[in-house]
N, C-alpha and C. Protein backbone atom coordinates (compact mmCIF):
# COMPACT_ATOMS: atom_id res chain seq x y z
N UNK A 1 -3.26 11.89 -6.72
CA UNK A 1 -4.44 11.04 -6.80
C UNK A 1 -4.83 10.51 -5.42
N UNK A 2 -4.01 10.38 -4.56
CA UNK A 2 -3.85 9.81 -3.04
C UNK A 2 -5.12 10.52 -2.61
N UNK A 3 -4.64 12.06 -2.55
CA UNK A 3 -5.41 12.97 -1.89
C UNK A 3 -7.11 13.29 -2.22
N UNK A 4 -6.92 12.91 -3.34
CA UNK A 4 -8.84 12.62 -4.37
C UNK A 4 -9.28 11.88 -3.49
N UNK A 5 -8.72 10.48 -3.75
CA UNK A 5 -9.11 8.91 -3.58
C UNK A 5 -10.09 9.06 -1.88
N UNK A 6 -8.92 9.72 -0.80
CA UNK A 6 -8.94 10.27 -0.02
C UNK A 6 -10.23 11.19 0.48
N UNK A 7 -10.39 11.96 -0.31
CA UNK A 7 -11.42 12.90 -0.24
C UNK A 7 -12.56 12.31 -0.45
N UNK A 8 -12.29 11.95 -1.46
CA UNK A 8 -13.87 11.25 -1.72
C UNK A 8 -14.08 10.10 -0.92
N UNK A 9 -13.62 9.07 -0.08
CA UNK A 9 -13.45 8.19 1.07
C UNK A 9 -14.47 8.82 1.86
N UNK A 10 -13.75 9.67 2.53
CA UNK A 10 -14.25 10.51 3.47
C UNK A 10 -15.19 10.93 3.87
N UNK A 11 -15.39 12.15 2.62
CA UNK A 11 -16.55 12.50 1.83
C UNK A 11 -17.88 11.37 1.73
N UNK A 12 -17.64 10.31 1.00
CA UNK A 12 -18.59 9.27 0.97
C UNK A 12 -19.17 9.13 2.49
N UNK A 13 -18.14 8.16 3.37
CA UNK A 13 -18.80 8.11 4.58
C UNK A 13 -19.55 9.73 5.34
N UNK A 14 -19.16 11.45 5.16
CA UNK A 14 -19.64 11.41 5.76
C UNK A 14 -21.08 11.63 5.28
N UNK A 15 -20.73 11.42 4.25
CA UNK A 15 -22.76 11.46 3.15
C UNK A 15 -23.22 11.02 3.92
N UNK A 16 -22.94 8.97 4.28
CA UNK A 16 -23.51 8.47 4.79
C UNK A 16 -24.63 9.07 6.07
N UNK A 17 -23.21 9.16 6.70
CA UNK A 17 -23.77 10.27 8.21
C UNK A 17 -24.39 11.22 8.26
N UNK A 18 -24.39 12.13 7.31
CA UNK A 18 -25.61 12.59 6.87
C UNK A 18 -26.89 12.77 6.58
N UNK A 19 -27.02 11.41 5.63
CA UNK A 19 -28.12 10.64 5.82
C UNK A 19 -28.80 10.03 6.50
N UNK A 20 -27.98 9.52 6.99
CA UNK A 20 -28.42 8.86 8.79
C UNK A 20 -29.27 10.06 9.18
N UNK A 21 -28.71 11.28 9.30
CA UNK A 21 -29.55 12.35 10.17
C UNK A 21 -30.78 13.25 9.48
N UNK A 22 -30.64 13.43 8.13
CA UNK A 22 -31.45 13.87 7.48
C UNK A 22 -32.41 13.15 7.09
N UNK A 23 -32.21 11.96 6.25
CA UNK A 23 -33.60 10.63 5.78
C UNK A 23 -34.32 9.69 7.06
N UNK A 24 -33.16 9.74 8.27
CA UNK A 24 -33.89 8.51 8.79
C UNK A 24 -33.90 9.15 10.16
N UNK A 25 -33.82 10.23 10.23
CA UNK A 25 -33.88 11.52 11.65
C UNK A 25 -33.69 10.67 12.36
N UNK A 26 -32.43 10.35 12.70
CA UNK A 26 -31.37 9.58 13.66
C UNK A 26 -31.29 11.27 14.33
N UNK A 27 -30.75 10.29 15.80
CA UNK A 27 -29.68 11.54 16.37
C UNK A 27 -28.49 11.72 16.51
N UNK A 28 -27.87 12.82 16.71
CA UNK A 28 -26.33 12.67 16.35
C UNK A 28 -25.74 11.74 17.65
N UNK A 29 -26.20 11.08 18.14
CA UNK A 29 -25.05 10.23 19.05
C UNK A 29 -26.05 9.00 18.63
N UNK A 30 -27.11 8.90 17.88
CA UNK A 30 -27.10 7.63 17.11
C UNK A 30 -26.61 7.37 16.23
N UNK A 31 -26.50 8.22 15.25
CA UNK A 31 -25.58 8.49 13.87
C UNK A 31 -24.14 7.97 14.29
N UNK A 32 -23.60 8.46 14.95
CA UNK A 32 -22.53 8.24 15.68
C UNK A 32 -22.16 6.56 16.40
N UNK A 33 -22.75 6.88 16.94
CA UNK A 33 -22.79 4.72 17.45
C UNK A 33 -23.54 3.54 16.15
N UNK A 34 -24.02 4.11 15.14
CA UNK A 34 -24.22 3.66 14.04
C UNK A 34 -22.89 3.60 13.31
N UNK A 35 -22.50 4.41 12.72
CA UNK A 35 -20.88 4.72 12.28
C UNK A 35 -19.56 3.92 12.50
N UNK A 36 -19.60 3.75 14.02
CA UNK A 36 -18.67 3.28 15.09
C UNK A 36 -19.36 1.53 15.03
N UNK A 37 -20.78 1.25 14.95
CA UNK A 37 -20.66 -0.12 14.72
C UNK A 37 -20.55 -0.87 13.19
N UNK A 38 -20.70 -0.02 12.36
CA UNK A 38 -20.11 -0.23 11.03
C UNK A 38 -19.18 -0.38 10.82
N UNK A 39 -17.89 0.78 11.53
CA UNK A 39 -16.95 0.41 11.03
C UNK A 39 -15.89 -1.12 11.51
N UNK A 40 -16.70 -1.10 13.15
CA UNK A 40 -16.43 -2.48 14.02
C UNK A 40 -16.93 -3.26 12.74
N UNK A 41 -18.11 -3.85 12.70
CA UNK A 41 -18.64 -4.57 11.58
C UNK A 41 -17.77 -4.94 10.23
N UNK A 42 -17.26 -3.99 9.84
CA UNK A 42 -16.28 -3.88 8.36
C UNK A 42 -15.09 -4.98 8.37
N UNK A 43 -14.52 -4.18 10.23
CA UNK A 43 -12.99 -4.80 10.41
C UNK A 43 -13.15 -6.39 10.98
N UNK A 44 -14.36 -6.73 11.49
CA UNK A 44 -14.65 -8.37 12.05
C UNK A 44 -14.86 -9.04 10.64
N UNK A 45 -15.13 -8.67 9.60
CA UNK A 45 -14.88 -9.24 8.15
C UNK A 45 -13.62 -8.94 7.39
N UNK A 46 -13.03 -8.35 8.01
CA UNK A 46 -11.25 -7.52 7.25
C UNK A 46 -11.62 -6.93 6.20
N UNK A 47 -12.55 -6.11 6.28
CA UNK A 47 -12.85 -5.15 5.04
C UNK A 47 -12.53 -3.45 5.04
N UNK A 48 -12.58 -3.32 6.72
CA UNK A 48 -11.85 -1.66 6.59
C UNK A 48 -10.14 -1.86 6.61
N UNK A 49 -9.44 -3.09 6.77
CA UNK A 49 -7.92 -2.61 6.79
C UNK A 49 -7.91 -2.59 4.66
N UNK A 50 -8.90 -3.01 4.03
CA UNK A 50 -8.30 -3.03 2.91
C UNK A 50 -8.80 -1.32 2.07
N UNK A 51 -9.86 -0.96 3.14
CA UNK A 51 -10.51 0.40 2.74
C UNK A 51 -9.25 1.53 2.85
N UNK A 52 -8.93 0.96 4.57
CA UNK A 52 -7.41 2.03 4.83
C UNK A 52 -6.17 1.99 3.91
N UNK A 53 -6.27 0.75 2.92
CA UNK A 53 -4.87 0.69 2.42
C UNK A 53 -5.79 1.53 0.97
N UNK A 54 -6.50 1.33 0.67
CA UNK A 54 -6.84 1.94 -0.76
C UNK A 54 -7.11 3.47 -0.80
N UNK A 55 -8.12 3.77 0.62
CA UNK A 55 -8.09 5.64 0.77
C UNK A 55 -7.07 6.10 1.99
N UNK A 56 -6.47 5.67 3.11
CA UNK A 56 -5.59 6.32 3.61
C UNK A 56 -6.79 7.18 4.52
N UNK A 57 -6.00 8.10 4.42
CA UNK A 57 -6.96 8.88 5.78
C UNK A 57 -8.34 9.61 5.58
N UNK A 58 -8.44 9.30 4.70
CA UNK A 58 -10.23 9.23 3.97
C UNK A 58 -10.69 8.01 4.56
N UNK A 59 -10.13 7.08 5.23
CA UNK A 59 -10.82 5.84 6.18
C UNK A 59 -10.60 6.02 7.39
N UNK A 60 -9.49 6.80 7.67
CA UNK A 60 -8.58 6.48 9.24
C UNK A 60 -9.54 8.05 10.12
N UNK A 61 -9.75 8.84 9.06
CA UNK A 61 -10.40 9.93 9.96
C UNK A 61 -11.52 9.91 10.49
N UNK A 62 -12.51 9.54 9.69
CA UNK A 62 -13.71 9.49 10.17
C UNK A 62 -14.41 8.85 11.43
N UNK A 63 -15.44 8.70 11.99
CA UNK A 63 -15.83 8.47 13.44
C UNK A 63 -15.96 6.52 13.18
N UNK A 64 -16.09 6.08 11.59
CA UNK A 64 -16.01 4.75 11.97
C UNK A 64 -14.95 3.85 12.05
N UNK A 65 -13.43 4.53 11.91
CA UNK A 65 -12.17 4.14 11.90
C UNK A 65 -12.41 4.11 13.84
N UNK A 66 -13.29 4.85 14.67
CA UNK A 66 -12.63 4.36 16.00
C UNK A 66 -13.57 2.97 15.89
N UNK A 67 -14.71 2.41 15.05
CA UNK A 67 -14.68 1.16 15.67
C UNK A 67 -13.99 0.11 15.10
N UNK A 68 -13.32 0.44 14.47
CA UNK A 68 -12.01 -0.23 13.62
C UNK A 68 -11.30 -0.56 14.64
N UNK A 69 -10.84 0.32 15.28
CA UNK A 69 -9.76 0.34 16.44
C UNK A 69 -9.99 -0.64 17.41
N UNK A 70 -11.20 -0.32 17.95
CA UNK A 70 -11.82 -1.19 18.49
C UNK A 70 -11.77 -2.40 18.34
N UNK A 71 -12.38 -2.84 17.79
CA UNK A 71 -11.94 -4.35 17.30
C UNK A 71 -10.61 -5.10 17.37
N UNK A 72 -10.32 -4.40 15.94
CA UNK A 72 -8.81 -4.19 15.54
C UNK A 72 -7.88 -4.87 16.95
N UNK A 73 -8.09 -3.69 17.92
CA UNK A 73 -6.91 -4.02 18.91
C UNK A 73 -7.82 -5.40 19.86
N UNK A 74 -9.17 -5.49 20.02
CA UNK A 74 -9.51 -6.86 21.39
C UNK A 74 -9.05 -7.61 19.98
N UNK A 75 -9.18 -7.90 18.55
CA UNK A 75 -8.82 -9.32 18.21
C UNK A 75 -7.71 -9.40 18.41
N UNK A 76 -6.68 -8.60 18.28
CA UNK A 76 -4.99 -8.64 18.11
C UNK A 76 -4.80 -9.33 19.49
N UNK A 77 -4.90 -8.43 20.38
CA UNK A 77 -4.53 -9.01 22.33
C UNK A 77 -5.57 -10.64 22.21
N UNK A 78 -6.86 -11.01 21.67
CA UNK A 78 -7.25 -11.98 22.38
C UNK A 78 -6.37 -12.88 21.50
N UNK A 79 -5.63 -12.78 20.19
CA UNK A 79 -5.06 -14.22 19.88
C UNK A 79 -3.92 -14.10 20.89
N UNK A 80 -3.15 -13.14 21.16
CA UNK A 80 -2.17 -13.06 22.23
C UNK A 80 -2.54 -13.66 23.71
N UNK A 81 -3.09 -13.01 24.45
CA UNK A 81 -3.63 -13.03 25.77
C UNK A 81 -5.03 -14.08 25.68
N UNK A 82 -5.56 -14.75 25.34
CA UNK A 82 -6.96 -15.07 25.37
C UNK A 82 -8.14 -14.03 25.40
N UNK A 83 -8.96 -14.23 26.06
CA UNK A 83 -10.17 -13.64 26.66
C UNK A 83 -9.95 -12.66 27.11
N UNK A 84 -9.20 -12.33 28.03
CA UNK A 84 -8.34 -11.21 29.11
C UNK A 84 -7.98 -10.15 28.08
N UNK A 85 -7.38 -10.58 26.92
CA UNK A 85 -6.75 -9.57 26.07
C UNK A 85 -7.84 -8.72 25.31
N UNK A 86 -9.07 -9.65 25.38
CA UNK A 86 -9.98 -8.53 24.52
C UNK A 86 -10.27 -6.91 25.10
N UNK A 87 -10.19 -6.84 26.57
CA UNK A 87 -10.09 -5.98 27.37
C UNK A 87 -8.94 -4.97 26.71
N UNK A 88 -7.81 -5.71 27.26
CA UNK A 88 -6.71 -4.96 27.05
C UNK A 88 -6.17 -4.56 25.67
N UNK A 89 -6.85 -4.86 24.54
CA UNK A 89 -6.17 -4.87 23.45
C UNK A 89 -7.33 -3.21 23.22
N UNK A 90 -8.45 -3.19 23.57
CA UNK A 90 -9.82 -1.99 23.16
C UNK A 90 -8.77 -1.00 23.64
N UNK A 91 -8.24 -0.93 25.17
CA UNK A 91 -7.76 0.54 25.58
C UNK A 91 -6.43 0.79 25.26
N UNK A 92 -5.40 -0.51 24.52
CA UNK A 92 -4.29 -0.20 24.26
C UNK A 92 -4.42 0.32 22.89
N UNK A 93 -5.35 0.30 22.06
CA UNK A 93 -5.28 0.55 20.83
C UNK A 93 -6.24 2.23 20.97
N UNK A 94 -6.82 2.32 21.88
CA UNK A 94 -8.06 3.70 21.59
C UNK A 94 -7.57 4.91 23.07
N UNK A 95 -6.60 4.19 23.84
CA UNK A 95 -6.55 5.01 24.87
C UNK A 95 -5.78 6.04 24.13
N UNK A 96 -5.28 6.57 23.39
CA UNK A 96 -4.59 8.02 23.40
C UNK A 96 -5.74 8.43 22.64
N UNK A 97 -6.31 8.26 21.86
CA UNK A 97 -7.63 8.94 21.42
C UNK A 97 -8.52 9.10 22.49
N UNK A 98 -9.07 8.83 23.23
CA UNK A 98 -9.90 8.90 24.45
C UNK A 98 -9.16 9.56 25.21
N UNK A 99 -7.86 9.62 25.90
CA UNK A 99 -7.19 10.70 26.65
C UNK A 99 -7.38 11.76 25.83
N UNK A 100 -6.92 12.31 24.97
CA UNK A 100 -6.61 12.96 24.19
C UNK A 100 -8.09 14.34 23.82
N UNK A 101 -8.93 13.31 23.83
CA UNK A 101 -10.12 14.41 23.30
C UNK A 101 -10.96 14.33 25.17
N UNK A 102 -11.13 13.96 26.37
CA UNK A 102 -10.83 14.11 27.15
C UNK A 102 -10.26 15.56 27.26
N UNK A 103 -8.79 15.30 27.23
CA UNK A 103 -7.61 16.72 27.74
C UNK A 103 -8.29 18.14 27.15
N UNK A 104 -8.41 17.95 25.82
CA UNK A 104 -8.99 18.97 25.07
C UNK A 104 -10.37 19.18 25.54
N UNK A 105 -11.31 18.42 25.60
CA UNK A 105 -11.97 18.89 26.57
C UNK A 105 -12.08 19.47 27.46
N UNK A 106 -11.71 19.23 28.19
CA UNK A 106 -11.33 19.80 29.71
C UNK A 106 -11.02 21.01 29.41
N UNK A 107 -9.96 21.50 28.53
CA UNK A 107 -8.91 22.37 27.75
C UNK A 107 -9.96 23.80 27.42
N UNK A 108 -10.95 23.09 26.52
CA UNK A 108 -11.87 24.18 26.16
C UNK A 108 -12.55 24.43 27.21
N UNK A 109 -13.07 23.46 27.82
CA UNK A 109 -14.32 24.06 29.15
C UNK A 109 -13.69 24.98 29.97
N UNK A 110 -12.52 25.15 30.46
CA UNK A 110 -11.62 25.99 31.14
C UNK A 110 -11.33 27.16 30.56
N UNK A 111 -11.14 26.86 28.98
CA UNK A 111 -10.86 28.83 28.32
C UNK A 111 -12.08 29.21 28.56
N UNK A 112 -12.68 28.58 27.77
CA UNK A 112 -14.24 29.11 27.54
C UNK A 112 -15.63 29.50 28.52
N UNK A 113 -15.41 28.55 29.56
CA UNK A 113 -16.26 28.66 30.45
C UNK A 113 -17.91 28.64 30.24
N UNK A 114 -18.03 27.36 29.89
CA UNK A 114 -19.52 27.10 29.36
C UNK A 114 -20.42 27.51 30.44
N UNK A 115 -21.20 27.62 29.53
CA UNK A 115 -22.59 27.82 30.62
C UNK A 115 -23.65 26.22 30.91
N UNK A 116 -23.88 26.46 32.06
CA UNK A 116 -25.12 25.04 32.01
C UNK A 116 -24.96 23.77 32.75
C-alpha cells in the first residue's frame, strides 16, 4: 500500500506541474520555481513533513521536496545559530543535491558533447 499511497503522491503533484504548463502556459523554469515555492510554503506551515510521513517518496522526489529542504534546513540552523544560520542551514541541507546534479552535469556535457 506504501508504494500506491506513494504513486499517487507523486503522481498528484506532478498533475499539478502539468497544469501549471498546459492551463496556465507557465514555463518550465516557472513551473519549476512555482513548485519549489510551494513546497517552501507547505514546510513554513509544517505541512510537507506530515505529507513525507504519510506518502514517503511520493513527497521526497518531486521538484517541491527541494523547497522543503530549503527551508527545512535555514529554520533548523537559525534556531541554532541565529540569523547567520539561515545561510548555513540552505547549503548544509541542499548542498549534495546541488553538487551532485552539477557533477552529472558536467558528466553528460563531456560524453555527449552538446552542441551550442
Amino acid at each position: 500500500m506504501e508504494y500506491i499511497i506513494a504513486f499517487a503522491v507523486g503522481g498528484f503533484i506532478c498533475f499539478i506541474g502539468q497544469l501549471l504548463l498546459d492551463v496556465f502556459k507557465m514555463t518550465p523554469s516557472h513551473m519549476m520555481s512555482t513548485l519549489v515555492v510551494a513546497g517552501a510554503l507547505l514546510d513554513g506551515f509544517h505541512l510537507y513533513d506530515r505529507l513525507i510521513d504519510f506518502a514517503g517518496a511520493g513527497a521526497t522526489v518531486p521538484i517541491t521536496s527541494f523547497g522543503h529542504s530549503l527551508v527545512h534546513g535555514a529554520m533548523t540552523e537559525a534556531e541554532r545559530y541565529g540569523f547567520l544560520g539561515v545561510g548555513m542551514g540552505i547549503f548544509e541541507v541542499t548542498s549534495v543535491g546541488i553538487s551532485t546534479a552539477i557533477l552529472f552535469g558536467f558528466l553528460v556535457a563531456v560524453i555527449f558533447k552538446p552542441k551550442g
